[in-house]
C-alpha atoms as a PDB file:
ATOM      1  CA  UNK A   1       3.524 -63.318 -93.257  1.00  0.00           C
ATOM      2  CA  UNK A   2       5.733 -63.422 -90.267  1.00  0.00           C
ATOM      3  CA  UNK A   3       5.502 -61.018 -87.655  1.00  0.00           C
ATOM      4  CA  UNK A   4       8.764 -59.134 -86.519  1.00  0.00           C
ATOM      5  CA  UNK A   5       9.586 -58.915 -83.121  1.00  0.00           C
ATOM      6  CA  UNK A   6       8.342 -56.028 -80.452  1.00  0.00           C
ATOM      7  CA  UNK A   7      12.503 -55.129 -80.445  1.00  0.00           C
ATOM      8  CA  UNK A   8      12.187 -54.423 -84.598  1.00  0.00           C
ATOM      9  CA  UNK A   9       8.894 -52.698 -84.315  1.00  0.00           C
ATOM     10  CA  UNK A  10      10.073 -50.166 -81.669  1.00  0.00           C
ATOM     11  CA  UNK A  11      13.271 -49.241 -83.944  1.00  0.00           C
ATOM     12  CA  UNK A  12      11.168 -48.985 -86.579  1.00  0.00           C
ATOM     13  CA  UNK A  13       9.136 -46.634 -84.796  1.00  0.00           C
ATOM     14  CA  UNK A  14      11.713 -44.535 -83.668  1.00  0.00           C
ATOM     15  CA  UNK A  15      12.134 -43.140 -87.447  1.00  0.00           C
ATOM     16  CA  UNK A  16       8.872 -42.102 -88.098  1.00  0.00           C
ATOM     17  CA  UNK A  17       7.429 -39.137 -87.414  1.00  0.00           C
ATOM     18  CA  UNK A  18       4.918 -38.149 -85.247  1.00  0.00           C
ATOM     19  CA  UNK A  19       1.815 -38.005 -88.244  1.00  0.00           C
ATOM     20  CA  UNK A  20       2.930 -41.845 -89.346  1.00  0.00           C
ATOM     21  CA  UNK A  21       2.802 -42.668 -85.657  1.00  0.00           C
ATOM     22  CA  UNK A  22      -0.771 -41.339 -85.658  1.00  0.00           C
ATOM     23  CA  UNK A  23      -2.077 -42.721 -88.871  1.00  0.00           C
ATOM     24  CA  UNK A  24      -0.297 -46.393 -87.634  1.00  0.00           C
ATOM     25  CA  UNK A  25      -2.223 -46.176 -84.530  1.00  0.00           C
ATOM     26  CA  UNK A  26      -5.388 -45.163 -85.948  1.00  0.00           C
ATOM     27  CA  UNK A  27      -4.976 -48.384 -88.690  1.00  0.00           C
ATOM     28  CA  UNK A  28      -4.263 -50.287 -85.644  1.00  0.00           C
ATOM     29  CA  UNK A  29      -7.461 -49.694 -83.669  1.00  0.00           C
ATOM     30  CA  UNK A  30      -8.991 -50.489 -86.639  1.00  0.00           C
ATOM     31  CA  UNK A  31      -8.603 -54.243 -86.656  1.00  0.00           C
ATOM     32  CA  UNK A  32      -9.243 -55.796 -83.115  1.00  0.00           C
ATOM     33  CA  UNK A  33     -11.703 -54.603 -80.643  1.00  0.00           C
ATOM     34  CA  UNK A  34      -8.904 -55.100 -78.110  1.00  0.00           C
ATOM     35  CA  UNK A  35      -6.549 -52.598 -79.770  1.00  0.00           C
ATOM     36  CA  UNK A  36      -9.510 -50.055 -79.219  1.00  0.00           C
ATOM     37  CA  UNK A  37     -10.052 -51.389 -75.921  1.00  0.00           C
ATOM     38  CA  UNK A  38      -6.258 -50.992 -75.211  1.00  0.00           C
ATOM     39  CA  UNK A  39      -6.116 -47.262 -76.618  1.00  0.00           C
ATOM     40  CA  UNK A  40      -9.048 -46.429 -74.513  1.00  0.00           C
ATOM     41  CA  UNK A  41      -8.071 -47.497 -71.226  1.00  0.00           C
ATOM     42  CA  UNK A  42      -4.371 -45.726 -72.384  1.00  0.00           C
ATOM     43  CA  UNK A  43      -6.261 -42.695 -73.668  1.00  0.00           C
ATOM     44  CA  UNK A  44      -8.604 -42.212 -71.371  1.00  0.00           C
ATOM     45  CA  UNK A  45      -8.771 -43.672 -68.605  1.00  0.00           C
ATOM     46  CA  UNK A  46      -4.813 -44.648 -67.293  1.00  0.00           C
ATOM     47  CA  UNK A  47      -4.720 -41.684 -65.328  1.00  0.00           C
ATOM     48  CA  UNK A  48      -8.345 -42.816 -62.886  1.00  0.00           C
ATOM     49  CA  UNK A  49      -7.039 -46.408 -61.803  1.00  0.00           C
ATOM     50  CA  UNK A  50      -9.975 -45.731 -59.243  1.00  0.00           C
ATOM     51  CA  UNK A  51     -12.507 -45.035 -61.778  1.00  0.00           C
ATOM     52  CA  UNK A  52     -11.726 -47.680 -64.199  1.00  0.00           C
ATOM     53  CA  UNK A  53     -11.683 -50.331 -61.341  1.00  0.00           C
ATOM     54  CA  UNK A  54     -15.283 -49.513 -60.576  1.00  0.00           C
ATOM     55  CA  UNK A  55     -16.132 -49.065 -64.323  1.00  0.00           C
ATOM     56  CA  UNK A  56     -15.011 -53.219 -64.554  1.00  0.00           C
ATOM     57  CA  UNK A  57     -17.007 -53.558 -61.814  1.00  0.00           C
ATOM     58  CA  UNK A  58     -19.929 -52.401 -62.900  1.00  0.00           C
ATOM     59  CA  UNK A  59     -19.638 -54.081 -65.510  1.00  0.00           C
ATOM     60  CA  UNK A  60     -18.704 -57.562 -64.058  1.00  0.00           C
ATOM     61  CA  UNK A  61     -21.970 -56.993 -62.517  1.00  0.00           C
ATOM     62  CA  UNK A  62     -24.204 -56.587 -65.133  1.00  0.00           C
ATOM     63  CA  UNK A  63     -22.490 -60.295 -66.532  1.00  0.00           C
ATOM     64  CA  UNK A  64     -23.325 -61.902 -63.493  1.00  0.00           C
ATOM     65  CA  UNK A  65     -26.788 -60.800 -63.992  1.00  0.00           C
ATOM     66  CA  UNK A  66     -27.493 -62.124 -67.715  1.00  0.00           C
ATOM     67  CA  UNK A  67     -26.241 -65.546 -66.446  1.00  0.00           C
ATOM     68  CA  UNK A  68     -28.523 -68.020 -67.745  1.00  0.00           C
ATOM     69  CA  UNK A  69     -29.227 -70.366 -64.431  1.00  0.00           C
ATOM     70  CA  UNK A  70     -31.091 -72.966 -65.896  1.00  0.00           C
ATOM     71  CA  UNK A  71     -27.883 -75.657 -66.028  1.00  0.00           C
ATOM     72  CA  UNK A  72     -24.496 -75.271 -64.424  1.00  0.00           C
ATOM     73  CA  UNK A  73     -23.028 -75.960 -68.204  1.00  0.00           C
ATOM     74  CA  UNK A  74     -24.397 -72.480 -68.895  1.00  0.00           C
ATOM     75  CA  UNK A  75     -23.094 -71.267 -64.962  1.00  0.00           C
ATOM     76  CA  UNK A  76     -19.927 -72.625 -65.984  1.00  0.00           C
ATOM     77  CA  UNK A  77     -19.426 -71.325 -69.652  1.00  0.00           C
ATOM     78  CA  UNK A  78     -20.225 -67.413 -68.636  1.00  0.00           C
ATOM     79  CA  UNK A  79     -17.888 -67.526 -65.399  1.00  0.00           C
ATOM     80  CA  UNK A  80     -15.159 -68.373 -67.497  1.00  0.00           C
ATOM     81  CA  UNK A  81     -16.161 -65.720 -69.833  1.00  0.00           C
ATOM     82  CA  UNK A  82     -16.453 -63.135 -66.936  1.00  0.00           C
ATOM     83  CA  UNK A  83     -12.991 -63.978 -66.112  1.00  0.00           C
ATOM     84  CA  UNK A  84     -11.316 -64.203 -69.546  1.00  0.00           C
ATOM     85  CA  UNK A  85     -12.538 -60.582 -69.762  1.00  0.00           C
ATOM     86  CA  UNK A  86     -11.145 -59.531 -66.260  1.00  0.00           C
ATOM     87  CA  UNK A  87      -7.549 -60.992 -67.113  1.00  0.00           C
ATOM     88  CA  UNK A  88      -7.872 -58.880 -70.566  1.00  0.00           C
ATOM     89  CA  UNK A  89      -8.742 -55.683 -68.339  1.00  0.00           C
ATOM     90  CA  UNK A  90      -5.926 -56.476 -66.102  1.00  0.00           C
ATOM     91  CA  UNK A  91      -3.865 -56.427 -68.789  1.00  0.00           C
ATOM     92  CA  UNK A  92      -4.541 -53.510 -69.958  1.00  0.00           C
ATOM     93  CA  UNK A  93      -3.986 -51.888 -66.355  1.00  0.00           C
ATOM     94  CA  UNK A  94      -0.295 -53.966 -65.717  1.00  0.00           C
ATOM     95  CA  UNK A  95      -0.593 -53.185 -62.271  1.00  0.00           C
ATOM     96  CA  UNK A  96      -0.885 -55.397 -59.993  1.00  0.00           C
ATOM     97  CA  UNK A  97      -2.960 -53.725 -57.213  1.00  0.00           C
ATOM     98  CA  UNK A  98      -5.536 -53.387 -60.062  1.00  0.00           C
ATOM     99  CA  UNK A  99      -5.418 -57.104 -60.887  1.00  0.00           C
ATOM    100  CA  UNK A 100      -6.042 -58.150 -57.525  1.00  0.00           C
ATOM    101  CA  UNK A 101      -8.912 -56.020 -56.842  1.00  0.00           C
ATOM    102  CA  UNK A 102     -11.059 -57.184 -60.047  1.00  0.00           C
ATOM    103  CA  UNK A 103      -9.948 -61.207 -58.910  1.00  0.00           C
ATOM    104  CA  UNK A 104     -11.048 -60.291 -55.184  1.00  0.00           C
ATOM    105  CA  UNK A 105     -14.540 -58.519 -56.453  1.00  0.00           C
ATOM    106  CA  UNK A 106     -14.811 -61.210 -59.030  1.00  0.00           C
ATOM    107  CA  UNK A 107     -14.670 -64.081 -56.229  1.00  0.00           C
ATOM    108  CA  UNK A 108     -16.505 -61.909 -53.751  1.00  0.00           C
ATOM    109  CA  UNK A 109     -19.121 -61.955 -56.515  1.00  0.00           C
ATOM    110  CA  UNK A 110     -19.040 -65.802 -57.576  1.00  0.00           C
ATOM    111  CA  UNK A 111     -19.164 -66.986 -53.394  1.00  0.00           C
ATOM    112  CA  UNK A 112     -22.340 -64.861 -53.300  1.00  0.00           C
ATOM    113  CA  UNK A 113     -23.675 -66.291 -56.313  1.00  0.00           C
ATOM    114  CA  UNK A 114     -26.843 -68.013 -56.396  1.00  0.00           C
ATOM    115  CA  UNK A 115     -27.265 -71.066 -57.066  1.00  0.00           C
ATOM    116  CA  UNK A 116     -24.366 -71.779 -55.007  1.00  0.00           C
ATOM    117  CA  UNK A 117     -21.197 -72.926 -56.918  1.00  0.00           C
ATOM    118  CA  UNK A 118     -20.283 -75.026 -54.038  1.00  0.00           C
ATOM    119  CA  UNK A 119     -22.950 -77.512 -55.487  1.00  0.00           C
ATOM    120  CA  UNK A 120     -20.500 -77.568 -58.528  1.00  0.00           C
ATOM    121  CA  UNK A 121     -16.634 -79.006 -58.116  1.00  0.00           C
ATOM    122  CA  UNK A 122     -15.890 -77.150 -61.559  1.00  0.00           C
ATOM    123  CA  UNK A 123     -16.969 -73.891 -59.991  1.00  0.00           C
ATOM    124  CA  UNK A 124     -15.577 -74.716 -57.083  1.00  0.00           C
ATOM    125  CA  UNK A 125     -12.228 -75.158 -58.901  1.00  0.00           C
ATOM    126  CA  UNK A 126     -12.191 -72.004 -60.824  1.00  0.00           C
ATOM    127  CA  UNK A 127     -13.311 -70.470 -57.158  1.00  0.00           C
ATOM    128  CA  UNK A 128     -10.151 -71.973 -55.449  1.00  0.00           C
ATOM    129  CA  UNK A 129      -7.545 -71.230 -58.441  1.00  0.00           C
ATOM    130  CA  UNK A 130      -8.540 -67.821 -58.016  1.00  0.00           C
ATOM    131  CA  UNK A 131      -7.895 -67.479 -54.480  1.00  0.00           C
ATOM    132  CA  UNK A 132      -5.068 -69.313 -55.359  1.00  0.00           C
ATOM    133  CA  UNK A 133      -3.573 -66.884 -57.837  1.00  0.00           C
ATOM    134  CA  UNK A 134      -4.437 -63.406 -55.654  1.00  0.00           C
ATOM    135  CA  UNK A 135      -2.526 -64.945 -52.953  1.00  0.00           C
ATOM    136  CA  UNK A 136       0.384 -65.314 -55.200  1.00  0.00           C
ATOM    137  CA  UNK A 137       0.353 -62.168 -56.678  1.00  0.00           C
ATOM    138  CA  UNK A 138       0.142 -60.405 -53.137  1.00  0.00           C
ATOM    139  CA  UNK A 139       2.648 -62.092 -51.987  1.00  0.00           C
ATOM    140  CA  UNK A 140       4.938 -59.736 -54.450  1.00  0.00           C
ATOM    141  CA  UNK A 141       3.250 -56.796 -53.233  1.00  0.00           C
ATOM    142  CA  UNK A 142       4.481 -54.044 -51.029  1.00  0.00           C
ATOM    143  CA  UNK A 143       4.255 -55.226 -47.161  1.00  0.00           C
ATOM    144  CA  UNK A 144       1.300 -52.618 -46.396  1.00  0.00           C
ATOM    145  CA  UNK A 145      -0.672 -53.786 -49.341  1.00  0.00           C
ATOM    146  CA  UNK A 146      -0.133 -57.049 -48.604  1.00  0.00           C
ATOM    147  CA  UNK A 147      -1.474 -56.574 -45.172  1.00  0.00           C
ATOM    148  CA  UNK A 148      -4.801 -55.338 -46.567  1.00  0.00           C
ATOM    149  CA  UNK A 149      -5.382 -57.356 -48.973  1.00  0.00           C
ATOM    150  CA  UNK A 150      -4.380 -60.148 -46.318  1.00  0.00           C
ATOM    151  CA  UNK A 151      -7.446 -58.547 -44.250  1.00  0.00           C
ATOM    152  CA  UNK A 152      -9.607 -58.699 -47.933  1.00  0.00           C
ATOM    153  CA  UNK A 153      -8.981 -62.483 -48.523  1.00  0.00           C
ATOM    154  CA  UNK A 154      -9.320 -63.931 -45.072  1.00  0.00           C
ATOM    155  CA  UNK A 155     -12.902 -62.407 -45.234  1.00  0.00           C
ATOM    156  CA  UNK A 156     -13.645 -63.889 -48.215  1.00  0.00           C
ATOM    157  CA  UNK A 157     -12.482 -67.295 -47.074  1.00  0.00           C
ATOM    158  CA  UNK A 158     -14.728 -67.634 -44.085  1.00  0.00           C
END
């Protein structure tokens, strides 16, 4: 089966009623844990950007603390997990302000880490690209933002 596109699916939606809507989104959360995830953060907790930033924080501190340090392979394979989870929560958000503040705790987090991922060039690189990629998407950030956030990332780089 071929999926439509989201331009088809939104007409479609426009002629159904509000019950349909309901039972479709229901059926929906049904199948993926990220659909749930997604309806949550909609549901629930949209409105508290604050809140839900600290909630991913929390929780992107209790990964970092079931990393198995016995081998950088293992180091390696649960910071890119970490991450892959942080984009997904960012994506949930769309905003960019919230983006940047996971990828700034997340790397504020990983310099930190112990045993140090400067030891590591692969660590090192996912480190860098990270840095990297807040600067970029600051640089498309309102002038006052960008200022902090300026302040933010020259702290973590020294």
């Amino acid at each position: 089966m071929k999926a439509v596109s989201v331009v088809t699916i939104k007409k479609e939606l426009k002629h159904r009623s509000t019950e349909e809507l309901l039972e479709l989104c229901l059926r929906l959360s049904k199948f993926k844990k990220e659909n749930k995830e997604l309806l949550t953060y909609l549901l629930f907790e949209s409105h508290d950007e604050a809140g839900y930033i600290e909630t991913v924080k929390a929780e992107i501190d209790a990964q970092f603390k079931t990393i198995n340090t016995n081998s950088y392979f293992y180091i390696k394979k649960s910071i890119r997990k970490i991450l892959r989870n942080i984009k997904k929560y960012a994506r949930y958000s769309l905003k960019k302000e919230t983006e940047v503040e996971l990828l700034l705790y997340f790397c504020e987090v990983l310099k930190d880490f112990k045993p140090s991922i400067s030891k590591n060039v692969t660590l090192m690189n996912i480190y860098d690209r990270q840095v990297a990629l807040i600067k970029k998407i600051v640089s498309g950030l309102h002038e006052d933002l960008q200022y902090d956030y300026h302040i933010k990332l020259d702290e973590l780089e020294n």
